[in-house]
PDB file of N, CA and C in Angstrom:
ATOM      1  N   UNK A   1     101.004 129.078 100.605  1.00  0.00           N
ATOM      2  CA  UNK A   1     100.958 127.766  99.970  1.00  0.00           C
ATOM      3  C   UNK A   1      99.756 127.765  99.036  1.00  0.00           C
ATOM      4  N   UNK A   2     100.060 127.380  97.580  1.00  0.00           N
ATOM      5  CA  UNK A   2      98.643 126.860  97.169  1.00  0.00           C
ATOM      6  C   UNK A   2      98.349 125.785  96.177  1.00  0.00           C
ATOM      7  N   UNK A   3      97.465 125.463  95.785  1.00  0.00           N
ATOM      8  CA  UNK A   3      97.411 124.503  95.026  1.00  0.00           C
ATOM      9  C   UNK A   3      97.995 123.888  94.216  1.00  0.00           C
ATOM     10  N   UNK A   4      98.719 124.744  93.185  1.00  0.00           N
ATOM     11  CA  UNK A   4      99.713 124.341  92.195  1.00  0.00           C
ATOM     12  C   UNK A   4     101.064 123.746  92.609  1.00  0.00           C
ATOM     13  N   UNK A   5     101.763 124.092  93.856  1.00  0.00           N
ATOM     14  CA  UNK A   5     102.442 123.566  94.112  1.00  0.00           C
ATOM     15  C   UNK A   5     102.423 122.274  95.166  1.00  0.00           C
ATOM     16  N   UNK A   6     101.628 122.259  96.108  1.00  0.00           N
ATOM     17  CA  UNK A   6     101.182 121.106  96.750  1.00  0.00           C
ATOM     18  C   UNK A   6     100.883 119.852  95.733  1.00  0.00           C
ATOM     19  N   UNK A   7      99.531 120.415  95.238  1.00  0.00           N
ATOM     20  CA  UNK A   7      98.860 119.454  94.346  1.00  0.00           C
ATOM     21  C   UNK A   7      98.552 119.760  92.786  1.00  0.00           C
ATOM     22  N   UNK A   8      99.824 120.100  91.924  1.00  0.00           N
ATOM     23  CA  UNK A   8     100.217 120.076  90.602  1.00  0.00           C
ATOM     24  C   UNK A   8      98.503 119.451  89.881  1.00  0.00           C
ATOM     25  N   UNK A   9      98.299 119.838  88.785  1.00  0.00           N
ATOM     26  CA  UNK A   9      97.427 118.844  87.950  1.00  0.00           C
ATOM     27  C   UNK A   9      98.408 118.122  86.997  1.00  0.00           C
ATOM     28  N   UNK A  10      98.056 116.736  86.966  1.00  0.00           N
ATOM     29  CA  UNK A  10      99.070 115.751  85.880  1.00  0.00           C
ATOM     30  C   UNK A  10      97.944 115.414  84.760  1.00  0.00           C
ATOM     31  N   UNK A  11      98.918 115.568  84.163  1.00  0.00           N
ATOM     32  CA  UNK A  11      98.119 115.341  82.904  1.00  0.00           C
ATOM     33  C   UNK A  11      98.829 113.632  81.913  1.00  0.00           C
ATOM     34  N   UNK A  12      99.545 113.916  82.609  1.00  0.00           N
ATOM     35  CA  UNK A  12     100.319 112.326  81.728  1.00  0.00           C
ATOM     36  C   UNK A  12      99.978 110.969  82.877  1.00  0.00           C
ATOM     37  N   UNK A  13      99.797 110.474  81.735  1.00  0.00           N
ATOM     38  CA  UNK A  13      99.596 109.086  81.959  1.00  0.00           C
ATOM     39  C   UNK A  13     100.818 108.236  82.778  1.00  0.00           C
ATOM     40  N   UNK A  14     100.346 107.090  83.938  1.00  0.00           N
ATOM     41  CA  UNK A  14     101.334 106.707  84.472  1.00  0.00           C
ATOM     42  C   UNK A  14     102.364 105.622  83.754  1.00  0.00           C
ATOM     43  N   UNK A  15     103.145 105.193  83.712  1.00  0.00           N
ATOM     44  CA  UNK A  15     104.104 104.216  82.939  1.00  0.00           C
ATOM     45  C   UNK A  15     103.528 102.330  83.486  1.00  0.00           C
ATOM     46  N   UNK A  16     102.977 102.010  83.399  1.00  0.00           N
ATOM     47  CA  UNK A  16     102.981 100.615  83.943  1.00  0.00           C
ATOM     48  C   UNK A  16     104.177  99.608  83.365  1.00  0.00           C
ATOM     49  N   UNK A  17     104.117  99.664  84.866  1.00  0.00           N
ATOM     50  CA  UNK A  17     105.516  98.364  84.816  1.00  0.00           C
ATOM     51  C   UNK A  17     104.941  97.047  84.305  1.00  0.00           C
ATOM     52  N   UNK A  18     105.592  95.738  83.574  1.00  0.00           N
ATOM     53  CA  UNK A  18     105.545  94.602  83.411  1.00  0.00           C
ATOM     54  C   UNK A  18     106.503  93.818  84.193  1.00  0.00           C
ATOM     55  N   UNK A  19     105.954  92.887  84.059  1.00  0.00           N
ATOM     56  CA  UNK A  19     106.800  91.730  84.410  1.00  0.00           C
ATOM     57  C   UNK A  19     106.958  91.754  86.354  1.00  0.00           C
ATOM     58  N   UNK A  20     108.097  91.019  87.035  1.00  0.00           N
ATOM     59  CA  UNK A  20     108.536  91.443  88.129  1.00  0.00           C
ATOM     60  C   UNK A  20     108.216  92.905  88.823  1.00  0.00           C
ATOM     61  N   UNK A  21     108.567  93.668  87.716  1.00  0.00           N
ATOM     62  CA  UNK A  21     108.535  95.030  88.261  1.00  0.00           C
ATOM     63  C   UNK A  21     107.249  95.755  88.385  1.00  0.00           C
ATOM     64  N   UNK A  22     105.883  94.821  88.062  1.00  0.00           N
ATOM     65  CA  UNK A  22     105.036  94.955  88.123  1.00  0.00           C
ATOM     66  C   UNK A  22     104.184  94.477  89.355  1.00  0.00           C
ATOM     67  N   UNK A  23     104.952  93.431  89.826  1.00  0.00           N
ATOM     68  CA  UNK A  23     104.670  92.817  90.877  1.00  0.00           C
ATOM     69  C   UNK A  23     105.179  93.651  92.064  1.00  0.00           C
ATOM     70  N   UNK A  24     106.255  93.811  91.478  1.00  0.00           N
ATOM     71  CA  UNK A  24     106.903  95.156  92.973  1.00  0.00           C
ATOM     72  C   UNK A  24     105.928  96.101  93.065  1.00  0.00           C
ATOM     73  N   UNK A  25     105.713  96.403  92.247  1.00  0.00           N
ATOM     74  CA  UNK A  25     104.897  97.994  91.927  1.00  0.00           C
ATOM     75  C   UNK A  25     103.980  97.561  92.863  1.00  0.00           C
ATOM     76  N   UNK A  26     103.338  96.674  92.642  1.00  0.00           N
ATOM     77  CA  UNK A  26     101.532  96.619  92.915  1.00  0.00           C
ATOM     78  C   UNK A  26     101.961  96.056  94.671  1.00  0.00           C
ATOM     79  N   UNK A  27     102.833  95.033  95.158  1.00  0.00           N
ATOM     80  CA  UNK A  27     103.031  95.336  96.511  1.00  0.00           C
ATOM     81  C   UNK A  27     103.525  96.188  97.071  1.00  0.00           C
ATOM     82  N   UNK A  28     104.407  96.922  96.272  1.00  0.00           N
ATOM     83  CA  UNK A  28     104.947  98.300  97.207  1.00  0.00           C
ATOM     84  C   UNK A  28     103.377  99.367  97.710  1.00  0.00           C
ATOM     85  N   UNK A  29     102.724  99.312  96.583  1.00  0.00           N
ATOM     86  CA  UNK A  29     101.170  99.954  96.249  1.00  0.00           C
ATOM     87  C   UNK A  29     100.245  99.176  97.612  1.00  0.00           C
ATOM     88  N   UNK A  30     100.160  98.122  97.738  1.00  0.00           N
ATOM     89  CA  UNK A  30      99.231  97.826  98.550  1.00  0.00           C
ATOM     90  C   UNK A  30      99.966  97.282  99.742  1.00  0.00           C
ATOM     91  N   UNK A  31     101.280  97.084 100.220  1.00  0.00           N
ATOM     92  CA  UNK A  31     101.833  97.439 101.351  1.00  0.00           C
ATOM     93  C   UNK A  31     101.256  98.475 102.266  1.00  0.00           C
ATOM     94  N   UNK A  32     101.559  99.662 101.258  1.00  0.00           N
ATOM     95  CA  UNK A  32     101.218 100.693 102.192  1.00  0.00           C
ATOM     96  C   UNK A  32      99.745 101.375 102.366  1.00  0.00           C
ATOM     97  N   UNK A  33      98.759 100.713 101.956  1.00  0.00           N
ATOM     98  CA  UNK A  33      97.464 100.205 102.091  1.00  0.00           C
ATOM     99  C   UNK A  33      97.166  99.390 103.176  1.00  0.00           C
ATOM    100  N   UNK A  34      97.930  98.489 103.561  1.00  0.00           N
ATOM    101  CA  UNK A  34      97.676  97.725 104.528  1.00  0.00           C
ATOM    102  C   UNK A  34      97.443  97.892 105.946  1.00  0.00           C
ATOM    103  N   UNK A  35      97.016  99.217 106.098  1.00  0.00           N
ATOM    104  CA  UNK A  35      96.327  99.634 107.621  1.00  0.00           C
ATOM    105  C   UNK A  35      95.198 100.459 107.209  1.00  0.00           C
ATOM    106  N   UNK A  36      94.298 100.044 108.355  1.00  0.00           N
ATOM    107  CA  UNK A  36      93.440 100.482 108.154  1.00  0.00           C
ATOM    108  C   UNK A  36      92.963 102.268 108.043  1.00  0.00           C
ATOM    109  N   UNK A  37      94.299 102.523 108.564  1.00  0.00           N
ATOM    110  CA  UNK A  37      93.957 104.399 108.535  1.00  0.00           C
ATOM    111  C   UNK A  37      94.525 104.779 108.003  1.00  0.00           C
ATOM    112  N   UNK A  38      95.731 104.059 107.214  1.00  0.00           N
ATOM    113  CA  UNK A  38      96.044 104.738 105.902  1.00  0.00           C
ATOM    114  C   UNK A  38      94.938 104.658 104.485  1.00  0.00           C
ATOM    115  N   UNK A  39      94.233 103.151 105.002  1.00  0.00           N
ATOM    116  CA  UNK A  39      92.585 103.252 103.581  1.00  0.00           C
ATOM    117  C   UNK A  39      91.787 104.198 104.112  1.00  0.00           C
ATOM    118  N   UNK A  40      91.491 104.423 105.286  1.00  0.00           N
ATOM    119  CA  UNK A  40      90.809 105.946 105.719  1.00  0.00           C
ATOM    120  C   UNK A  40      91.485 107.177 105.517  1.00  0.00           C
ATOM    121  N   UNK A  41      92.553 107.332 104.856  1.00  0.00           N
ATOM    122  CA  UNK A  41      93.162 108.327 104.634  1.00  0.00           C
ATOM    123  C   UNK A  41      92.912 108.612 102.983  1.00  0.00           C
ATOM    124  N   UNK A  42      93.355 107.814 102.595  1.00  0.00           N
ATOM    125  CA  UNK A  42      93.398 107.700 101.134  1.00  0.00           C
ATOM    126  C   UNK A  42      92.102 107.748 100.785  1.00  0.00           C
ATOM    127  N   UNK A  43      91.397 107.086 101.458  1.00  0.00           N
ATOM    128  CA  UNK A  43      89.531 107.052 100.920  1.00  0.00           C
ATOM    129  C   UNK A  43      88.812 109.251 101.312  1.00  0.00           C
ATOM    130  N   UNK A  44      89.262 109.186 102.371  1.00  0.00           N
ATOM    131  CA  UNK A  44      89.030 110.635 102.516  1.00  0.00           C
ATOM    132  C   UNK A  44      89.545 111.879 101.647  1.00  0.00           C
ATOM    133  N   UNK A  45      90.417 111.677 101.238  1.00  0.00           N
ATOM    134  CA  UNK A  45      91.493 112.352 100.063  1.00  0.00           C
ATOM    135  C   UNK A  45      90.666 111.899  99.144  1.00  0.00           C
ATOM    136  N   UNK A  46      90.260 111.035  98.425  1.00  0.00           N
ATOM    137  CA  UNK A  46      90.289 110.945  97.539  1.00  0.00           C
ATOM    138  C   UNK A  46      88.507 111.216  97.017  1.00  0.00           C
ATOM    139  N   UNK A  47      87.666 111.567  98.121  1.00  0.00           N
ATOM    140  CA  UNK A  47      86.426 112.778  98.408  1.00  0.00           C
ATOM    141  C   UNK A  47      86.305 113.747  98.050  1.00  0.00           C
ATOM    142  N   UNK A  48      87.583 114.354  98.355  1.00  0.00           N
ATOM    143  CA  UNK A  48      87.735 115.859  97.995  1.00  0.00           C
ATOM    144  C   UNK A  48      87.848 116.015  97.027  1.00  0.00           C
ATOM    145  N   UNK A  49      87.432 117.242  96.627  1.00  0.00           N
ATOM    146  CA  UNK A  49      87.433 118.003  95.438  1.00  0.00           C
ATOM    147  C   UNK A  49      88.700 118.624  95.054  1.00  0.00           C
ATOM    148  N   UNK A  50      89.513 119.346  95.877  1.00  0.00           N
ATOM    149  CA  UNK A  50      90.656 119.795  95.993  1.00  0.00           C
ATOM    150  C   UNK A  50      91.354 119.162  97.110  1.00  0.00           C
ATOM    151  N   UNK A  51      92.753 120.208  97.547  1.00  0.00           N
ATOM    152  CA  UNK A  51      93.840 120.029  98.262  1.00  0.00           C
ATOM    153  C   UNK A  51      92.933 119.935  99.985  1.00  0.00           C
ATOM    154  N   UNK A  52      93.291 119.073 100.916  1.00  0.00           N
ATOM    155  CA  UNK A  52      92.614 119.279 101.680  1.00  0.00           C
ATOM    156  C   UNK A  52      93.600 120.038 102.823  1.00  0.00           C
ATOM    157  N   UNK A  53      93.318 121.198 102.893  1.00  0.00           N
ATOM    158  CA  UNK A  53      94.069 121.901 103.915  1.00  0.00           C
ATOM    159  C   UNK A  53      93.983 121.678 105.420  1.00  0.00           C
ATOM    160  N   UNK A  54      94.345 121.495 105.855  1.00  0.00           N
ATOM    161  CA  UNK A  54      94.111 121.368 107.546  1.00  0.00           C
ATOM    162  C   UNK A  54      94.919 120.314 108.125  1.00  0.00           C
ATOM    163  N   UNK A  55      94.947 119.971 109.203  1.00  0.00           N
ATOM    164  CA  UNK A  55      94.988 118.808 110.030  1.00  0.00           C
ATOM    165  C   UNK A  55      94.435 117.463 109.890  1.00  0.00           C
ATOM    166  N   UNK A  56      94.958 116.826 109.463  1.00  0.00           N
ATOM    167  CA  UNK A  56      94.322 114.989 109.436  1.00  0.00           C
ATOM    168  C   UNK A  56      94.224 114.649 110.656  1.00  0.00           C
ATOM    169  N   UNK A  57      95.047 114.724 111.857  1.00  0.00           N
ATOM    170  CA  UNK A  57      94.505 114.327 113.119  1.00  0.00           C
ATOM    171  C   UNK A  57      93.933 114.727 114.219  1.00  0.00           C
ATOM    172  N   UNK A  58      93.179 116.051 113.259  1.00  0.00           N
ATOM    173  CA  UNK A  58      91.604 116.474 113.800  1.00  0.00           C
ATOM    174  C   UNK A  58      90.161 115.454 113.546  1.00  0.00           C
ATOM    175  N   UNK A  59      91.014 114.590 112.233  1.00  0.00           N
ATOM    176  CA  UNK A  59      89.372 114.100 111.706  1.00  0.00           C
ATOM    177  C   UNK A  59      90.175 112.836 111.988  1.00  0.00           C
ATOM    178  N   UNK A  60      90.943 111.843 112.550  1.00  0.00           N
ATOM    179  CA  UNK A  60      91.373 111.108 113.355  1.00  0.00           C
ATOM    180  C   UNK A  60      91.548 110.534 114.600  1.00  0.00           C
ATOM    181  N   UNK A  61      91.164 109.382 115.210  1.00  0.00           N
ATOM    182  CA  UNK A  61      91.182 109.246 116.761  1.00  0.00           C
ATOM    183  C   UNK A  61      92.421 109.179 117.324  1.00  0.00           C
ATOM    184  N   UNK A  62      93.648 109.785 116.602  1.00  0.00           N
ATOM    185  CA  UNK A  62      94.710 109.225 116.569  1.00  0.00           C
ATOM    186  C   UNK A  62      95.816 110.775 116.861  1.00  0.00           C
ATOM    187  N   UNK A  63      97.006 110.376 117.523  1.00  0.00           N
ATOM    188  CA  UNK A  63      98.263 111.517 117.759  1.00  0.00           C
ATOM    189  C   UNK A  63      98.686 111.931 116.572  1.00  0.00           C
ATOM    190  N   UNK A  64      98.984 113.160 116.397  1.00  0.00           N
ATOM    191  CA  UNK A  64      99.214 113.631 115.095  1.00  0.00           C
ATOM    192  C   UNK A  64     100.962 113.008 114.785  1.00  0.00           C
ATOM    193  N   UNK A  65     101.421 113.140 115.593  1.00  0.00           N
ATOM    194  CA  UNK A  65     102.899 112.120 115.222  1.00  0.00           C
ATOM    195  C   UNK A  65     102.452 110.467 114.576  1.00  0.00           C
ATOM    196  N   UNK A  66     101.093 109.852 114.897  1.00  0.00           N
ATOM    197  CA  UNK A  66     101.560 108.722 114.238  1.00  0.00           C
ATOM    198  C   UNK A  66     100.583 109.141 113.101  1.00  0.00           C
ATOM    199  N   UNK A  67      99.499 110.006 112.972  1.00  0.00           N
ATOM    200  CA  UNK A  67      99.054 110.216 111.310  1.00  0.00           C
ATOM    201  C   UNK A  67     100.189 110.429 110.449  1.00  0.00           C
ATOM    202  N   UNK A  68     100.955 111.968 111.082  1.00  0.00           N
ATOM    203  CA  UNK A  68     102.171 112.093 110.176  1.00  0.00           C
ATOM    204  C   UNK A  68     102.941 110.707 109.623  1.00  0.00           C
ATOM    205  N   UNK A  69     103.310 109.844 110.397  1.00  0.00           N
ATOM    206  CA  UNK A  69     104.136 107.941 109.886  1.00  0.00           C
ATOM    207  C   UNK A  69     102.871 107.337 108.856  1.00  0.00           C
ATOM    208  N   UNK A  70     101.659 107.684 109.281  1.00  0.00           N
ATOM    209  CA  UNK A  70     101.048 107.226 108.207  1.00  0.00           C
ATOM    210  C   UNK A  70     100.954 107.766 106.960  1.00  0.00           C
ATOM    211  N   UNK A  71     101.188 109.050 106.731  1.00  0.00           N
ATOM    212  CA  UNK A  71     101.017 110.273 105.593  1.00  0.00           C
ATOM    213  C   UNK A  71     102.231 109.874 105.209  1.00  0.00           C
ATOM    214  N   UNK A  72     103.406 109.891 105.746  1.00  0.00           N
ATOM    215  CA  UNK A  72     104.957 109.355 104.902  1.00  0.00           C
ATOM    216  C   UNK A  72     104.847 108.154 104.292  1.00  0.00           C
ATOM    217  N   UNK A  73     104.159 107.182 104.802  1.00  0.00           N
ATOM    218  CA  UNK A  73     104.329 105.619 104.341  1.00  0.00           C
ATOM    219  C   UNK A  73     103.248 106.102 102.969  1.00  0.00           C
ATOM    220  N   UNK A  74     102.242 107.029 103.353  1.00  0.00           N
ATOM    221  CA  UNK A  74     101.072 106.826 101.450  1.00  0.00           C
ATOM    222  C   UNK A  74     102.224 107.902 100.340  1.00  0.00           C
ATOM    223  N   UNK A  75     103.003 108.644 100.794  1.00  0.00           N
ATOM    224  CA  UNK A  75     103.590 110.075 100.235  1.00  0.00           C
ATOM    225  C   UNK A  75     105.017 109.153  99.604  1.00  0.00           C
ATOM    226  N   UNK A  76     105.887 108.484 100.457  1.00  0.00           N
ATOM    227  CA  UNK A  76     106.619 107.319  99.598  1.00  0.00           C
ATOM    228  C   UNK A  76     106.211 106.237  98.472  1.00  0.00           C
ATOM    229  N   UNK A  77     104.938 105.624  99.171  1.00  0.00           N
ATOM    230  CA  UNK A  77     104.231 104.795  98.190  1.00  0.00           C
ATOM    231  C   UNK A  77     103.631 105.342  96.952  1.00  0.00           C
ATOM    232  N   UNK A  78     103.802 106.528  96.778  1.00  0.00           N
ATOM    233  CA  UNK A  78     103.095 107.756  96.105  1.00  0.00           C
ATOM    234  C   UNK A  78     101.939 108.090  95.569  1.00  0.00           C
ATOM    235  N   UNK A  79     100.903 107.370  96.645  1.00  0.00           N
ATOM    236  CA  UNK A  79      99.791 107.628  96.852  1.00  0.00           C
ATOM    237  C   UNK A  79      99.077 109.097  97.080  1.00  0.00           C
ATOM    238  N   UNK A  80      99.741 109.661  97.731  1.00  0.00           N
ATOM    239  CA  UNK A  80      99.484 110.708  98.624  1.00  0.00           C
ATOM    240  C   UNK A  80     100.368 112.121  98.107  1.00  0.00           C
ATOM    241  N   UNK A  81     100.102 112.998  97.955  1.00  0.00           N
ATOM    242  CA  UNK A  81     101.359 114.324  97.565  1.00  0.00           C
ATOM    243  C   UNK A  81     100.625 114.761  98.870  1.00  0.00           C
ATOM    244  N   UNK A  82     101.865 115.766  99.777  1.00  0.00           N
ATOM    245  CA  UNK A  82     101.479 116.885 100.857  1.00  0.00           C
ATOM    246  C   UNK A  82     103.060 117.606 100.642  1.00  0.00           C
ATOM    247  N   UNK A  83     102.493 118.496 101.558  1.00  0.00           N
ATOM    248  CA  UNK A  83     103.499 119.465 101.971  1.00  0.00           C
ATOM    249  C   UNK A  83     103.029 120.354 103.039  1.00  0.00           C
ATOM    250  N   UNK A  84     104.069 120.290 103.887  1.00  0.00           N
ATOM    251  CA  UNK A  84     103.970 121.647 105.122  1.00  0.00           C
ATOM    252  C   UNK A  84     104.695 122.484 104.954  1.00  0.00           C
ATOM    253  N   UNK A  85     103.768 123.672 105.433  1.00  0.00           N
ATOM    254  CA  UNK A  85     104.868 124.716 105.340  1.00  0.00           C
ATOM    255  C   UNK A  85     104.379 125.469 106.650  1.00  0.00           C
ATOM    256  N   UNK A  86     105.430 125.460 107.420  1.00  0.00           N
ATOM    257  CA  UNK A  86     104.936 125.729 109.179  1.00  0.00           C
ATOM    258  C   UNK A  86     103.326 125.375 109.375  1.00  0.00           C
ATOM    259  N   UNK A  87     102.675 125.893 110.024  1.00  0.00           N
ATOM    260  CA  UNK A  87     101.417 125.167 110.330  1.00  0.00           C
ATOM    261  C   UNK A  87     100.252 124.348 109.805  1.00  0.00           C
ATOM    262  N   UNK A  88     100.651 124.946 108.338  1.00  0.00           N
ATOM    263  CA  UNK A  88      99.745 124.812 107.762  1.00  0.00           C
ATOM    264  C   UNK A  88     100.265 123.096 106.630  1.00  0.00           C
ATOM    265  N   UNK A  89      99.474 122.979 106.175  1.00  0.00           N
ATOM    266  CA  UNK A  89      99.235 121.412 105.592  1.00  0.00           C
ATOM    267  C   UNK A  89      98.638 121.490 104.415  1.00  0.00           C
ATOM    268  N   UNK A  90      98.877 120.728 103.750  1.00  0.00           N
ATOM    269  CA  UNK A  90      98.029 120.276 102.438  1.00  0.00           C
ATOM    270  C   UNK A  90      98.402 118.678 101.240  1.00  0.00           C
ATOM    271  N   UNK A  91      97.274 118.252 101.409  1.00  0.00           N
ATOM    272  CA  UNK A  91      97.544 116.627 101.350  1.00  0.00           C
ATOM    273  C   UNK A  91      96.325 116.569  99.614  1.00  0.00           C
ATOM    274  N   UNK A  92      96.896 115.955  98.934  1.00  0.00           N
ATOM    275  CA  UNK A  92      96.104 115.387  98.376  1.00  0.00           C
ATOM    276  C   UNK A  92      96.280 114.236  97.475  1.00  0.00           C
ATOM    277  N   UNK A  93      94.766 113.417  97.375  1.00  0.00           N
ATOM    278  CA  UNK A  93      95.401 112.221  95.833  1.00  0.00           C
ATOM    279  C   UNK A  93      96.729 112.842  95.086  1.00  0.00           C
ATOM    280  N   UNK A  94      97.814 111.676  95.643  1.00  0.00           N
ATOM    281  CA  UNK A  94      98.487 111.653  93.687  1.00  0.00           C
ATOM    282  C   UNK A  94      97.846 110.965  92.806  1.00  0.00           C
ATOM    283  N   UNK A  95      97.613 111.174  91.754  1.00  0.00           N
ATOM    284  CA  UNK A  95      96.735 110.833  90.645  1.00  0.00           C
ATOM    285  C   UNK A  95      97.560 109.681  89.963  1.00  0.00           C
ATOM    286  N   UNK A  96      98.645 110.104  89.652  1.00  0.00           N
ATOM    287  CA  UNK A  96      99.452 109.139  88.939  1.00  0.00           C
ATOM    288  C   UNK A  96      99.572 107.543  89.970  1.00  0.00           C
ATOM    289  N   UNK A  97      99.921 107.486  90.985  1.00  0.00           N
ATOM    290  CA  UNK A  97     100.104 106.705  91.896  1.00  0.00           C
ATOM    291  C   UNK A  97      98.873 105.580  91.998  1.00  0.00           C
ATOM    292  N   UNK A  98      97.653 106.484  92.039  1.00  0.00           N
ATOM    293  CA  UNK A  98      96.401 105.753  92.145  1.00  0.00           C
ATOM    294  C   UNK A  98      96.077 105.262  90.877  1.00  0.00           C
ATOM    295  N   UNK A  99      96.135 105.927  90.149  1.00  0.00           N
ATOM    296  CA  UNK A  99      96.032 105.392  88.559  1.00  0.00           C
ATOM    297  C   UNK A  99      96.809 104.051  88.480  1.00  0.00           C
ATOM    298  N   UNK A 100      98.118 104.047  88.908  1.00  0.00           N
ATOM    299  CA  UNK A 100      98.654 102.708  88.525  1.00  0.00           C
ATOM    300  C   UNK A 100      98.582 101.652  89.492  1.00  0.00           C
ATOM    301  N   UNK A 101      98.074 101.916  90.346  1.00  0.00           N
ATOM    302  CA  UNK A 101      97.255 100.823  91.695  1.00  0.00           C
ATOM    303  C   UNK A 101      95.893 100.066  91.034  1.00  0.00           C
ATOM    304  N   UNK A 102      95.615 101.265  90.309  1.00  0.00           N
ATOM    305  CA  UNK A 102      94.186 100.298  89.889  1.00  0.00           C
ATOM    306  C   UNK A 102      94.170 100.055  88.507  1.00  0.00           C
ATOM    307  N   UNK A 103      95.519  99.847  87.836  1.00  0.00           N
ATOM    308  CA  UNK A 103      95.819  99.339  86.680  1.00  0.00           C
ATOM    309  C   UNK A 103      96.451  98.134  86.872  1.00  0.00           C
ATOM    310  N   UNK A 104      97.006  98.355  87.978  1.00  0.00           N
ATOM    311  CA  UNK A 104      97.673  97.076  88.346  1.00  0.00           C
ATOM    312  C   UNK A 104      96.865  95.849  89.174  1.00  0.00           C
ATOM    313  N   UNK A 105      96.166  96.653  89.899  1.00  0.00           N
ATOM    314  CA  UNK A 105      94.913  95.827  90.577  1.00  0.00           C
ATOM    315  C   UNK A 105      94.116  94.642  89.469  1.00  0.00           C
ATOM    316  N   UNK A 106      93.989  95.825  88.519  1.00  0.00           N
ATOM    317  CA  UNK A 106      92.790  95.118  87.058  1.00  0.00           C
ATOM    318  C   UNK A 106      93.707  94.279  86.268  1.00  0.00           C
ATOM    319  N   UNK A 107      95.210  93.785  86.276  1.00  0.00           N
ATOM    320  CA  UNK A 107      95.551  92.866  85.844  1.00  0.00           C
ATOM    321  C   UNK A 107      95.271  91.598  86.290  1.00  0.00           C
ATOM    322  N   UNK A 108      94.596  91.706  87.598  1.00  0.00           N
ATOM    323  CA  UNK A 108      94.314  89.727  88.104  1.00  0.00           C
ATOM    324  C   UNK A 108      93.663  89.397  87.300  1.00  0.00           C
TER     325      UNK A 108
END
């Protein structure tokens, strides 16, 4: 596994939605924000320098079955890019995702 395919570099800019669909956007976006260890997730990711390889529910007080429900809910919201490939892991910022959270945020 390595970087390029886990965690691509984007170079394009995200599309911001208007209107309604802007409003979806930004609650679908902070829905899945709305626990507290998914903002400890996302805040830790978003530390790193690169892909963070390892286990998240080593650096968690938590069963690795419910980090994993939390890593799907930021990886749908598309906060989050990962991929496993048998043991191994690799999670990092989507860029695009966060970019339009805090474009959308800065419209209030």
């Amino acid at each position: 596994m390595n970087t390029d395919t886990c965690c691509p570099a984007v170079t394009e800019s995200p599309d911001l939605p208007t209107g309604a669909a802007a409003d979806e956007t930004l609650a679908r976006l902070a829905k899945a924000l709305g626990h507290p260890v998914r903002v400890e997730i996302v805040r830790f990711l978003s530390g790193q320098e690169s892909c963070f390889y390892g286990d998240l529910a080593e650096r968690l007080p938590l069963a690795k079955s419910t980090v994993s429900e939390h890593l799907r809910i930021l990886r749908e919201a598309g906060l989050v890019r990962g991929e496993v490939d048998g043991p191994r892991a690799c999670y990092c910022i989507d860029p695009i995702g966060m970019r339009q959270l805090k474009l959308l945020v800065n419209t209030f």
